[in-house]
N, C-alpha and C. Protein backbone atom coordinates (compact mmCIF):
# COMPACT_ATOMS: atom_id res chain seq x y z
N UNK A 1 0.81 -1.19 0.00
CA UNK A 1 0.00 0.00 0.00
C UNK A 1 0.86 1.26 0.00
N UNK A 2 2.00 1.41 0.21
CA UNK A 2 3.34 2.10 0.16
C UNK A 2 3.16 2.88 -1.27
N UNK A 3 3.45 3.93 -1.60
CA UNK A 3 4.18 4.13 -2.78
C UNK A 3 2.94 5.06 -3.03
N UNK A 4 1.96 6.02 -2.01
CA UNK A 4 0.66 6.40 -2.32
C UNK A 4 1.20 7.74 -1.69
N UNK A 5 0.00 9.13 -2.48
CA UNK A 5 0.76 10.31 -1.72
C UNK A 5 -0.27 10.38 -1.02
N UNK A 6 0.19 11.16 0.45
CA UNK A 6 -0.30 12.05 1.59
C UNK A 6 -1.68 12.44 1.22
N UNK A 7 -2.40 11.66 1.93
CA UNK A 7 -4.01 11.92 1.71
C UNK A 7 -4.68 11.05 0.89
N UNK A 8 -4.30 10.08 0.57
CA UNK A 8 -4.72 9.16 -0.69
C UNK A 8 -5.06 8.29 -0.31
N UNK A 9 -6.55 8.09 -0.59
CA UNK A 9 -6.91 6.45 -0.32
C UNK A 9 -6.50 4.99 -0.96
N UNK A 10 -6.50 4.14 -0.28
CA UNK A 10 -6.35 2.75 -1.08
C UNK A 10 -8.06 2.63 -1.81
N UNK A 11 -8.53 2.02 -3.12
CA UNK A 11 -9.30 1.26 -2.62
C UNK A 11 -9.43 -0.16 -2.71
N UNK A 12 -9.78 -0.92 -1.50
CA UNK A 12 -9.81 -1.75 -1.55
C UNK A 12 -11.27 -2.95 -1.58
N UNK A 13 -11.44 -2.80 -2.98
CA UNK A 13 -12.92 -3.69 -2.72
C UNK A 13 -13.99 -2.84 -2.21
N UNK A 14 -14.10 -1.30 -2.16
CA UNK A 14 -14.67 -0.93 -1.37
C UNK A 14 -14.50 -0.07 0.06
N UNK A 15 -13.58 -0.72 0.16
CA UNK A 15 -12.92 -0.51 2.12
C UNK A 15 -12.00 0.28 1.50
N UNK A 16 -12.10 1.77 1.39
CA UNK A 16 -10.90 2.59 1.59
C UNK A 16 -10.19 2.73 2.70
N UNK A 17 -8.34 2.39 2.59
CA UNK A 17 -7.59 2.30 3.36
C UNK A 17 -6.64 3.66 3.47
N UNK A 18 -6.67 4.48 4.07
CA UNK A 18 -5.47 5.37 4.54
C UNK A 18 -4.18 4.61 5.18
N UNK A 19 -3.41 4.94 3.64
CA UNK A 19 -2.43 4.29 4.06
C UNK A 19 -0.98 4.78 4.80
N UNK A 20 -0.43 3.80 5.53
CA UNK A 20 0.64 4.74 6.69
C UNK A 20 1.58 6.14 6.30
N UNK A 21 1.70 6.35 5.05
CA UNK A 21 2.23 7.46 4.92
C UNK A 21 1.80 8.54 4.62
N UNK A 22 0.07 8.23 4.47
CA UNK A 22 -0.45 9.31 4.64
C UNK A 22 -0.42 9.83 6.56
N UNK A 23 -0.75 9.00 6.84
CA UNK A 23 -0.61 9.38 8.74
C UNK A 23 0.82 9.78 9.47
N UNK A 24 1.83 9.92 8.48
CA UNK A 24 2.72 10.01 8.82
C UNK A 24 3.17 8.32 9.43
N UNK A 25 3.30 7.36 9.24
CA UNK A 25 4.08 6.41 10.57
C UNK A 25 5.54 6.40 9.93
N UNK A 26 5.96 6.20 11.03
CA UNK A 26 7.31 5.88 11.13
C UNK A 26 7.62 5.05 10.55
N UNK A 27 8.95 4.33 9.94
CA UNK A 27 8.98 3.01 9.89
C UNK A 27 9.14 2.03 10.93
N UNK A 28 8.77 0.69 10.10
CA UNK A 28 8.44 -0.65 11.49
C UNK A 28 10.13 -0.95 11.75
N UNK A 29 10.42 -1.27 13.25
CA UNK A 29 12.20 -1.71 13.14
C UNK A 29 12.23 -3.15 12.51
N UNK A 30 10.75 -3.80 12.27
CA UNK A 30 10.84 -5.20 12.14
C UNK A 30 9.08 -5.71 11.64
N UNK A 31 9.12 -6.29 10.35
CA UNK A 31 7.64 -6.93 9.96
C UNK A 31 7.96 -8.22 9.82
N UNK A 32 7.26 -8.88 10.28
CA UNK A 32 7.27 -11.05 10.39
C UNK A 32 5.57 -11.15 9.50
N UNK A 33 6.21 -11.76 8.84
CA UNK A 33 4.83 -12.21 7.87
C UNK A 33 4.01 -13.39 8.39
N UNK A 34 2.83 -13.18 8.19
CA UNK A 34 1.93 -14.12 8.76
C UNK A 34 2.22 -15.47 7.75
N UNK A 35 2.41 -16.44 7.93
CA UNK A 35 2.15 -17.72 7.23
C UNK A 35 1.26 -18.20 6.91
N UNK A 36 -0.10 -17.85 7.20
CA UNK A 36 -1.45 -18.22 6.82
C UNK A 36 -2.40 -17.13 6.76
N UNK A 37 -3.43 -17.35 6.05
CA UNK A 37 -4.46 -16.58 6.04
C UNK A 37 -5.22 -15.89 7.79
N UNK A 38 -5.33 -15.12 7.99
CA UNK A 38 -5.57 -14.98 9.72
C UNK A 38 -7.11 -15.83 10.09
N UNK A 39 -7.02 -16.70 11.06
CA UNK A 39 -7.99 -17.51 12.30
C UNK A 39 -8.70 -16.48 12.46
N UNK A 40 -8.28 -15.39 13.29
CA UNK A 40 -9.49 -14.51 14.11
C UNK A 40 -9.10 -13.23 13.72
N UNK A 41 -10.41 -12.68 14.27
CA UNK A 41 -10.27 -11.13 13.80
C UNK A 41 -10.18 -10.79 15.51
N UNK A 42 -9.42 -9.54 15.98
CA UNK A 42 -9.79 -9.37 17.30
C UNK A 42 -10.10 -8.05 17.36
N UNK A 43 -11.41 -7.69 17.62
CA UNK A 43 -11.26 -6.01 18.00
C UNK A 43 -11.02 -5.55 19.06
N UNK A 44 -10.22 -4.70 19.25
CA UNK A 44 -10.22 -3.75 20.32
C UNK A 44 -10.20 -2.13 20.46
N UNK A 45 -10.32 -1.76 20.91
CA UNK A 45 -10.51 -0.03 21.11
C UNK A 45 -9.19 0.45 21.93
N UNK A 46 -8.83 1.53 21.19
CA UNK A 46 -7.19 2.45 22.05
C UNK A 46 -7.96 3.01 23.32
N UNK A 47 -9.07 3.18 23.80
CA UNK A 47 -9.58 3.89 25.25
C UNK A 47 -9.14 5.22 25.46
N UNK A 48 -8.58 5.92 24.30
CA UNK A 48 -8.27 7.12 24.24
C UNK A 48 -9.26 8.19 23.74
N UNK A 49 -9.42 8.90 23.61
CA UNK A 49 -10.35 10.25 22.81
C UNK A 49 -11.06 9.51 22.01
N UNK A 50 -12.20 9.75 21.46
CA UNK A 50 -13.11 9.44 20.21
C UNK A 50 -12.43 10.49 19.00
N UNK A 51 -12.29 9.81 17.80
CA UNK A 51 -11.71 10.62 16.77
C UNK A 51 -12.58 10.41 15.92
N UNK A 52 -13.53 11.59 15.14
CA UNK A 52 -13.98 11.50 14.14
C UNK A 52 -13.48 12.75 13.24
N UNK A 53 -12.48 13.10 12.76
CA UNK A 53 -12.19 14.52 12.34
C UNK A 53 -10.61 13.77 11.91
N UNK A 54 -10.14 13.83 10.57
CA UNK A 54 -9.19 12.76 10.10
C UNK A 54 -7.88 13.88 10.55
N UNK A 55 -7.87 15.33 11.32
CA UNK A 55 -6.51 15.76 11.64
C UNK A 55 -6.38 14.89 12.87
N UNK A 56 -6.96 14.94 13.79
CA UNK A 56 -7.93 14.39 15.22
C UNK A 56 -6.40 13.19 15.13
N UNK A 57 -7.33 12.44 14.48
CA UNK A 57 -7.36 11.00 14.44
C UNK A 57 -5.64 10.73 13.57
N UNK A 58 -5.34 11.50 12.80
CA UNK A 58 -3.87 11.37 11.87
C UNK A 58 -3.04 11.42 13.59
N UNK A 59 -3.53 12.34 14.27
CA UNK A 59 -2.78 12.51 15.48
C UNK A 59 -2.34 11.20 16.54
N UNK A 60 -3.93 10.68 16.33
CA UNK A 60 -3.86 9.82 17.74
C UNK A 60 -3.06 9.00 16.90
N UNK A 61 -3.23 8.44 15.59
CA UNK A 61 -2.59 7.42 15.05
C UNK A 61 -0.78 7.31 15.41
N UNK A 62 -0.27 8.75 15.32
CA UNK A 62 1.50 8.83 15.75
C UNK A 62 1.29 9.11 17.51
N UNK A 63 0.66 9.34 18.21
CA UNK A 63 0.96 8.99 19.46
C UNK A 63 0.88 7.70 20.15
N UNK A 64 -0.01 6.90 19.16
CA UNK A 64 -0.50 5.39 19.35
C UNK A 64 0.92 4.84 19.30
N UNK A 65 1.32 5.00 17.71
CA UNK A 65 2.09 4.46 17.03
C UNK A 65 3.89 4.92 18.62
N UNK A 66 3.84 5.94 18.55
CA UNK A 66 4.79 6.21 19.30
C UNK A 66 5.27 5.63 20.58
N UNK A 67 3.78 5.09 21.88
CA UNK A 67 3.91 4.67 22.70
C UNK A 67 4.22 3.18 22.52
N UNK A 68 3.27 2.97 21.47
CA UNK A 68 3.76 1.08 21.28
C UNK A 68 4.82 0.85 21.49
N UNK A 69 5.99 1.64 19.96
CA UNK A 69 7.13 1.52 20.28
C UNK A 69 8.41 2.00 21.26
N UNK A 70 7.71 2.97 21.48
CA UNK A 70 8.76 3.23 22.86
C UNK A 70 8.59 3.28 24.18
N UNK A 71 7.34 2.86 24.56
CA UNK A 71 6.79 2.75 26.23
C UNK A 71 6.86 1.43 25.79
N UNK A 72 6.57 0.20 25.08
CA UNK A 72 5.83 -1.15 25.20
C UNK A 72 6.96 -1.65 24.56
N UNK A 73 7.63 -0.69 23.58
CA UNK A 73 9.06 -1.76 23.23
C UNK A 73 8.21 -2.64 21.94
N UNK A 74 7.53 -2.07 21.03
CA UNK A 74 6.88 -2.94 20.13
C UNK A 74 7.45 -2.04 18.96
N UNK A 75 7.89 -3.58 17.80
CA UNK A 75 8.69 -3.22 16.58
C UNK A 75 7.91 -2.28 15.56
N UNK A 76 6.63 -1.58 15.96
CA UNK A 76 5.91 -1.16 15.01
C UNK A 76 4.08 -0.72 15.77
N UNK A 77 3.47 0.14 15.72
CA UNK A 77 1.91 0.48 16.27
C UNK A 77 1.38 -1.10 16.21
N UNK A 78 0.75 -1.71 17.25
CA UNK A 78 -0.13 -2.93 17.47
C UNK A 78 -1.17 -3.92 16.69
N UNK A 79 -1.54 -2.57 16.61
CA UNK A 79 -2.60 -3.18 15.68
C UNK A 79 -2.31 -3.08 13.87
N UNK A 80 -3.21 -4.26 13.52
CA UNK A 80 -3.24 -4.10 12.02
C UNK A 80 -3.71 -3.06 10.92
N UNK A 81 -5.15 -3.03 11.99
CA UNK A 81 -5.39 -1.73 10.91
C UNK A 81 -6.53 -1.10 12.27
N UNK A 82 -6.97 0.19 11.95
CA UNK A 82 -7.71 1.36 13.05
C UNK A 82 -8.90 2.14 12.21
N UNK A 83 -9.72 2.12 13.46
CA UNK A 83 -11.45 2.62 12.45
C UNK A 83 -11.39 3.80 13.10
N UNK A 84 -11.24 5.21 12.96
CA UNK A 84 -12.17 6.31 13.28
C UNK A 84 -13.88 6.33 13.04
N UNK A 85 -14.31 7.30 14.05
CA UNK A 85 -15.85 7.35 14.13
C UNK A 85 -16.38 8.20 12.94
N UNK A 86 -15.59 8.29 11.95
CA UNK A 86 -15.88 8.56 10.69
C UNK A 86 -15.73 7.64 9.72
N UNK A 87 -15.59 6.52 9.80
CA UNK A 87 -15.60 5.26 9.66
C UNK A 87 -14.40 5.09 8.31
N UNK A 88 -13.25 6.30 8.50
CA UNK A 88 -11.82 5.96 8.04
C UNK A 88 -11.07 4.70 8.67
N UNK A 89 -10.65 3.88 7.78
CA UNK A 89 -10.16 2.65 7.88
C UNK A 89 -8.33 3.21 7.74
N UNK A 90 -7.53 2.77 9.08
CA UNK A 90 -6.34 3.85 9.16
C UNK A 90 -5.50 1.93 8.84
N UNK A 91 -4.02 1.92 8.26
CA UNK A 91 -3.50 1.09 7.87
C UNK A 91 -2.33 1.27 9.14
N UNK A 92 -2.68 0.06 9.77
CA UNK A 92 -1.44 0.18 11.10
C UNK A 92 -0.03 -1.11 10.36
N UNK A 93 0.03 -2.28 10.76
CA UNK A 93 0.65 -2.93 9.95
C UNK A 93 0.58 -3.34 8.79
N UNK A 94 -0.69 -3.60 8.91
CA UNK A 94 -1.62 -4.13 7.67
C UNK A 94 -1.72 -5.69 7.63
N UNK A 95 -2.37 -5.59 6.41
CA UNK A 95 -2.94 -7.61 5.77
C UNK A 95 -1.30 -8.23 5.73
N UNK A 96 -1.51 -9.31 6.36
CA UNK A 96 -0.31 -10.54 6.70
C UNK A 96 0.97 -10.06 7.11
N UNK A 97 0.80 -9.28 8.48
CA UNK A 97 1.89 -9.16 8.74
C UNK A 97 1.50 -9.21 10.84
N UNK A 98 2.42 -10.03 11.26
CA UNK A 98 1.71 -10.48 12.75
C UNK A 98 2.06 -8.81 13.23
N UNK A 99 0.41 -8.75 14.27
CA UNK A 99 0.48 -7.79 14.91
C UNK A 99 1.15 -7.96 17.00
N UNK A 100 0.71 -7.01 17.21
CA UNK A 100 1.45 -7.21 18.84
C UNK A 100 0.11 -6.23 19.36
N UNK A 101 -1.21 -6.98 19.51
CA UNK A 101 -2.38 -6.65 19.97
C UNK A 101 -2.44 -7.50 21.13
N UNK A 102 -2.66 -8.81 20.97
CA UNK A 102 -3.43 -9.64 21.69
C UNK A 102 -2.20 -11.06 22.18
N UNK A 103 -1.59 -10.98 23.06
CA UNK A 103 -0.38 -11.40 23.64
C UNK A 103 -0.63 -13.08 23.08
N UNK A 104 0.07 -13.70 23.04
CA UNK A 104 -0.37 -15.43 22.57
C UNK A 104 -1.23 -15.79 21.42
N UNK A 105 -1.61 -14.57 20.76
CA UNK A 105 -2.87 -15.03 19.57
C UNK A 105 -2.23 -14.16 18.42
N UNK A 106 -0.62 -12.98 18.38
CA UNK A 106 -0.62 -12.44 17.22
C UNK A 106 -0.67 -13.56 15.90
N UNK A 107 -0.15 -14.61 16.29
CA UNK A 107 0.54 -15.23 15.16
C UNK A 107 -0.74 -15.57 13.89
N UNK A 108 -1.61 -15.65 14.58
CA UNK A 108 -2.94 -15.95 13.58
C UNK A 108 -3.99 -15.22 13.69
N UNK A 109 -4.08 -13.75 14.02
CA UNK A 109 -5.24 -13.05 14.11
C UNK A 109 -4.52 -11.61 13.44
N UNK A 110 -5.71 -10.79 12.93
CA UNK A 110 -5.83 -9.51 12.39
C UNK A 110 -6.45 -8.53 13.82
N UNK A 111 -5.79 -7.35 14.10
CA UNK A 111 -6.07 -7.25 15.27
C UNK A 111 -6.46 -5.63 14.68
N UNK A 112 -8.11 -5.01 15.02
CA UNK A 112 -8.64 -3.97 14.39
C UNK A 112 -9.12 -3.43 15.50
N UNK A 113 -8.63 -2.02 15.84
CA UNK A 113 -8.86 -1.07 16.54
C UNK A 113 -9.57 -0.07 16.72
N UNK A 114 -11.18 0.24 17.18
CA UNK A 114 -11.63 1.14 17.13
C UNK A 114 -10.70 2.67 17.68
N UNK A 115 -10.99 3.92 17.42
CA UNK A 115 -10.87 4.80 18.20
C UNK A 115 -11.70 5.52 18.91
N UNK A 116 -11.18 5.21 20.25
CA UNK A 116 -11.98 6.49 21.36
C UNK A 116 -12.21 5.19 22.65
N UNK A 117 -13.20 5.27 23.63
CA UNK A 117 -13.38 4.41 24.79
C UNK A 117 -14.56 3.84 24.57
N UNK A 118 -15.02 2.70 24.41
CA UNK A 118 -15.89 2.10 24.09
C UNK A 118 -16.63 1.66 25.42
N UNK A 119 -15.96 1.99 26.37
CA UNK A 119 -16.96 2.03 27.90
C UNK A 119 -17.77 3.38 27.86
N UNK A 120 -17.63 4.53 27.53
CA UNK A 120 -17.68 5.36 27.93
C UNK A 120 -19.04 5.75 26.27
N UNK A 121 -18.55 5.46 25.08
CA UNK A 121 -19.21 5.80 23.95
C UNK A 121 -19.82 4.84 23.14
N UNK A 122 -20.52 5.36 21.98
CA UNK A 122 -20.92 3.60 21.54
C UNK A 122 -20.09 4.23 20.05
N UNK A 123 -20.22 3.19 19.40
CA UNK A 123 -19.03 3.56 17.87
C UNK A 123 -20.19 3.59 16.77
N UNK A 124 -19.68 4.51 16.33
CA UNK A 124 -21.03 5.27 14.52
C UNK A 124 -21.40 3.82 13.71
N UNK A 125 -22.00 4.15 12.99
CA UNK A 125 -22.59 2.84 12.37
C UNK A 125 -21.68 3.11 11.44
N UNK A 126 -20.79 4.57 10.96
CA UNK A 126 -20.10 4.63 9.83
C UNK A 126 -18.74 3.53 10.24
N UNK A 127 -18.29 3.57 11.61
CA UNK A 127 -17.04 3.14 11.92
C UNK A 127 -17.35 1.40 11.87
N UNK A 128 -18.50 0.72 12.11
CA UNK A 128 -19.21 -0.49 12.58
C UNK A 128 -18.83 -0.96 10.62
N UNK A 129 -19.51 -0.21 9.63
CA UNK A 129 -19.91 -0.75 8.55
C UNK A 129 -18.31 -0.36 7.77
N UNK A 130 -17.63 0.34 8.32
CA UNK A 130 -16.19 -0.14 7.63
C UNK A 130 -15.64 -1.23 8.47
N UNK A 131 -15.97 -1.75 9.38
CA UNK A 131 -15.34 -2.70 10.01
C UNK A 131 -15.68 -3.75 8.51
N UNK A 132 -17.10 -3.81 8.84
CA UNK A 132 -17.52 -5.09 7.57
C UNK A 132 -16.88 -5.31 6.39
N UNK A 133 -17.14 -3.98 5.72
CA UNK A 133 -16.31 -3.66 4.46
C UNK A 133 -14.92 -4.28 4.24
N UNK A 134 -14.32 -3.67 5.32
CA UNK A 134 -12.21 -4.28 5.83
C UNK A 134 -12.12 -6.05 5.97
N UNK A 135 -13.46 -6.50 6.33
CA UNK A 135 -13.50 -7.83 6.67
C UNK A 135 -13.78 -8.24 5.57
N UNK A 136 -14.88 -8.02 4.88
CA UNK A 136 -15.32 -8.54 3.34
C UNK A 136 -13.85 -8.50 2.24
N UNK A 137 -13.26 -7.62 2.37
CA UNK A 137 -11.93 -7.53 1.24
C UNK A 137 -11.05 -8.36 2.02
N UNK A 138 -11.13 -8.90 3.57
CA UNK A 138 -9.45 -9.47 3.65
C UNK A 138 -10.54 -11.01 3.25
N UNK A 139 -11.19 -11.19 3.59
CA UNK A 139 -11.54 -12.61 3.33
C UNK A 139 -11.37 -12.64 1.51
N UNK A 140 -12.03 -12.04 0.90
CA UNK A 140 -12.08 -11.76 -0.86
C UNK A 140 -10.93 -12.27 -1.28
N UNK A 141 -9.52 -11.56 -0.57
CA UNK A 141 -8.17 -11.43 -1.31
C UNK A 141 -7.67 -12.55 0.06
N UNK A 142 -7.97 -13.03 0.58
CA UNK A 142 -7.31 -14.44 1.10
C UNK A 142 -6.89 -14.14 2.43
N UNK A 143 -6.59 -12.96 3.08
CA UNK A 143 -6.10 -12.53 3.77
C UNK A 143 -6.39 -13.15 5.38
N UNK A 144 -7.66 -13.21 5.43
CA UNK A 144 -8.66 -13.89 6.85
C UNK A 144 -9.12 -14.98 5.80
N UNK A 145 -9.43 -16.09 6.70
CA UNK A 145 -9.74 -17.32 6.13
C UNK A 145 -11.71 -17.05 5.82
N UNK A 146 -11.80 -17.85 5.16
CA UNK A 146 -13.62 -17.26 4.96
C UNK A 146 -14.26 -17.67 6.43
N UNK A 147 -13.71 -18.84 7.13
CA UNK A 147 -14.56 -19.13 8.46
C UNK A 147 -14.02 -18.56 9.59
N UNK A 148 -13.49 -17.64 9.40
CA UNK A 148 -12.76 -16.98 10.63
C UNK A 148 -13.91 -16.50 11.25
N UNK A 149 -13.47 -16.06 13.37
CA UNK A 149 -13.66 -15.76 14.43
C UNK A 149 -13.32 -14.59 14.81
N UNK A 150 -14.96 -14.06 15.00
CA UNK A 150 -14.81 -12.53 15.43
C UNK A 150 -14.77 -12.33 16.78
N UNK A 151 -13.88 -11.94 17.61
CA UNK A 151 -13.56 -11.93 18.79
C UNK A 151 -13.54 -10.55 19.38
N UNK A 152 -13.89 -10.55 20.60
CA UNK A 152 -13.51 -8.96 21.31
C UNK A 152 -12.20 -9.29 22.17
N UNK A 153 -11.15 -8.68 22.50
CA UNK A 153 -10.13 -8.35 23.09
C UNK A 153 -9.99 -9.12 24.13
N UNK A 154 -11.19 -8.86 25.01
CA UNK A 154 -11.77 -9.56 26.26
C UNK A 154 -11.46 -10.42 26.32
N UNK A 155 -11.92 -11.50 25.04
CA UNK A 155 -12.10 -13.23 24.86
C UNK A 155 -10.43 -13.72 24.63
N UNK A 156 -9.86 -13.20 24.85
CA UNK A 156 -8.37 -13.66 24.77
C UNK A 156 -7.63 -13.37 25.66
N UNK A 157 -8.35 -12.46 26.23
CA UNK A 157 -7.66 -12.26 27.42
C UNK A 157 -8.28 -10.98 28.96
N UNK A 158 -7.43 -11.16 29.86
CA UNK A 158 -8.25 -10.20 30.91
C UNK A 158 -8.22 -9.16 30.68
N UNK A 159 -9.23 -8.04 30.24
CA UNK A 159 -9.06 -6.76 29.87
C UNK A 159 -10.53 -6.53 29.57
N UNK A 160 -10.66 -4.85 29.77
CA UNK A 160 -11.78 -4.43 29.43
C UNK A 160 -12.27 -4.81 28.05
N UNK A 161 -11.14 -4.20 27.14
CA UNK A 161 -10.97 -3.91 25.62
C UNK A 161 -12.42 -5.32 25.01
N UNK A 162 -12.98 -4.61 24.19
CA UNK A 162 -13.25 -3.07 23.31
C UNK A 162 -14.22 -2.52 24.13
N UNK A 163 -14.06 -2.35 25.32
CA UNK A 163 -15.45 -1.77 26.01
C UNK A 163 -16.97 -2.58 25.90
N UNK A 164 -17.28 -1.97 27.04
CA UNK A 164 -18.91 -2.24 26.79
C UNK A 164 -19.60 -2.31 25.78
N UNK A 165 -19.77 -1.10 24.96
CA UNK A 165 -20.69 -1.02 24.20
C UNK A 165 -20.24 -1.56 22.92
N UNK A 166 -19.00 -1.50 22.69
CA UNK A 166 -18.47 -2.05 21.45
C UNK A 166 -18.63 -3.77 21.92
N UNK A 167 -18.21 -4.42 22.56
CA UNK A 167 -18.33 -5.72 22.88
C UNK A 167 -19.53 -5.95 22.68
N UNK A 168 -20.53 -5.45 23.08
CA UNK A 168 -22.31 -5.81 23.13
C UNK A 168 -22.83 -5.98 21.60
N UNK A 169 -21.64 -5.17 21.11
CA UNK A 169 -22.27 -4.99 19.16
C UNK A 169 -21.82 -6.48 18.46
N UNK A 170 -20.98 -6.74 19.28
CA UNK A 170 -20.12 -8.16 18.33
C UNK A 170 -20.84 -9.33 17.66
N UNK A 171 -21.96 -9.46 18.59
CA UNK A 171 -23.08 -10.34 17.83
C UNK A 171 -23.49 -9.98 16.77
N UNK A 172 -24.11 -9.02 17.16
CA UNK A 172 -25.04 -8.32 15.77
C UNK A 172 -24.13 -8.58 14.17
N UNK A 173 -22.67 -8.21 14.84
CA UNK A 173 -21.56 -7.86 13.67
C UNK A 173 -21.36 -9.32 12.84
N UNK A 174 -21.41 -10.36 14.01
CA UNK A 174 -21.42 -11.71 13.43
C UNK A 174 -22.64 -12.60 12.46
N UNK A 175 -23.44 -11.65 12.86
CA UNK A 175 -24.57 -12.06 11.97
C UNK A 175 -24.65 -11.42 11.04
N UNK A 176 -24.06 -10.59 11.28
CA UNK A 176 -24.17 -9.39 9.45
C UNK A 176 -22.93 -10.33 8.66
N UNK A 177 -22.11 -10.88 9.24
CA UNK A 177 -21.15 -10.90 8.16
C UNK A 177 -21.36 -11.98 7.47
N UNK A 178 -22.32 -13.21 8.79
CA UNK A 178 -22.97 -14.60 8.24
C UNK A 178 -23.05 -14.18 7.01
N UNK A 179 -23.97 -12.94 6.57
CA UNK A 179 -25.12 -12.92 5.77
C UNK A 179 -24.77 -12.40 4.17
N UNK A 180 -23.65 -11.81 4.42
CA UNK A 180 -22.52 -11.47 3.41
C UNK A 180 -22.28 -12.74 2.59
């Protein structure tokens, strides 16, 4: 997705991707390629600000990106890819490359990040229906296996993540995608 100028969408199938150099990221010190198509999808939420406003959100994306790697010691921002409440689809590592979300499960999961606190807010139907969209193109192009597992943060481990209200949606989300 590299090689795109500042402000430029991918599209992908639909699912426009802002890709990392439009957000400014840094480079990764290190990418390990996934060996298979990804098992699970895991969402979780950064519990930071709600971003719907793409300067907002270009922001949280390099402070995200910043703490991973230098408070947490991670080769690159966590997650794979990040939804603003404008339902911009932000490119964190991206498709097949293991993330450092969900401790014991990177090796086979896509790990997708709402923005803002999902205890505290509920997430736009714009940010909900690019989730779908991002899911429909990685399954399309091979990326998530077609029977993959939509998981909240939670289910892998002890943690709030993705909040309340985002966790409560996960059903609903699983039946929409059945239906796809």
């Amino acid at each position: 997705m590299d090689g795109h100028t500042p402000g430029e969408t991918v599209d992908m199938n639909s699912a426009a991707v802002v890709c990392r150099r439009a957000w400014n990221a840094v480079d990764p010190r290190d990418r390990t390629a996934m060996k298979s198509p990804a098992q699970n999808v895991i969402v979780h939420h950064t519990a930071l600000r709600y971003c719907s406003i793409p300067r907002d959100s270009v922001s949280h994306l390099a402070h995200i990106q910043r703490m991973h790697m230098q408070e947490r010691g991670f080769d690159d921002i966590g997650y794979n890819f990040l939804i603003s409440g404008d339902g911009m689809v932000y490119e964190g590592r991206g498709w097949g490359i293991v993330g450092a979300h969900a401790k014991e499960h990177n090796l086979y999961s896509v790990g997708i990040a709402f923005m803002g606190n999902f205890n505290d807010e509920l997430p736009s139907s714009a940010s909900l229906s690019a989730l779908l969209r991002l899911l429909h193109f990685g399954v399309l192009h091979g990326h998530v296996r077609p029977d993959f597992v939509l998981v909240g943060h939670r289910d892998m481990a002890k943690t709030e993540c993705p909040g309340e209200h985002l966790y409560a949606l996960l059903p609903k989300l699983r039946d929409q995608l059945r239906k796809q």
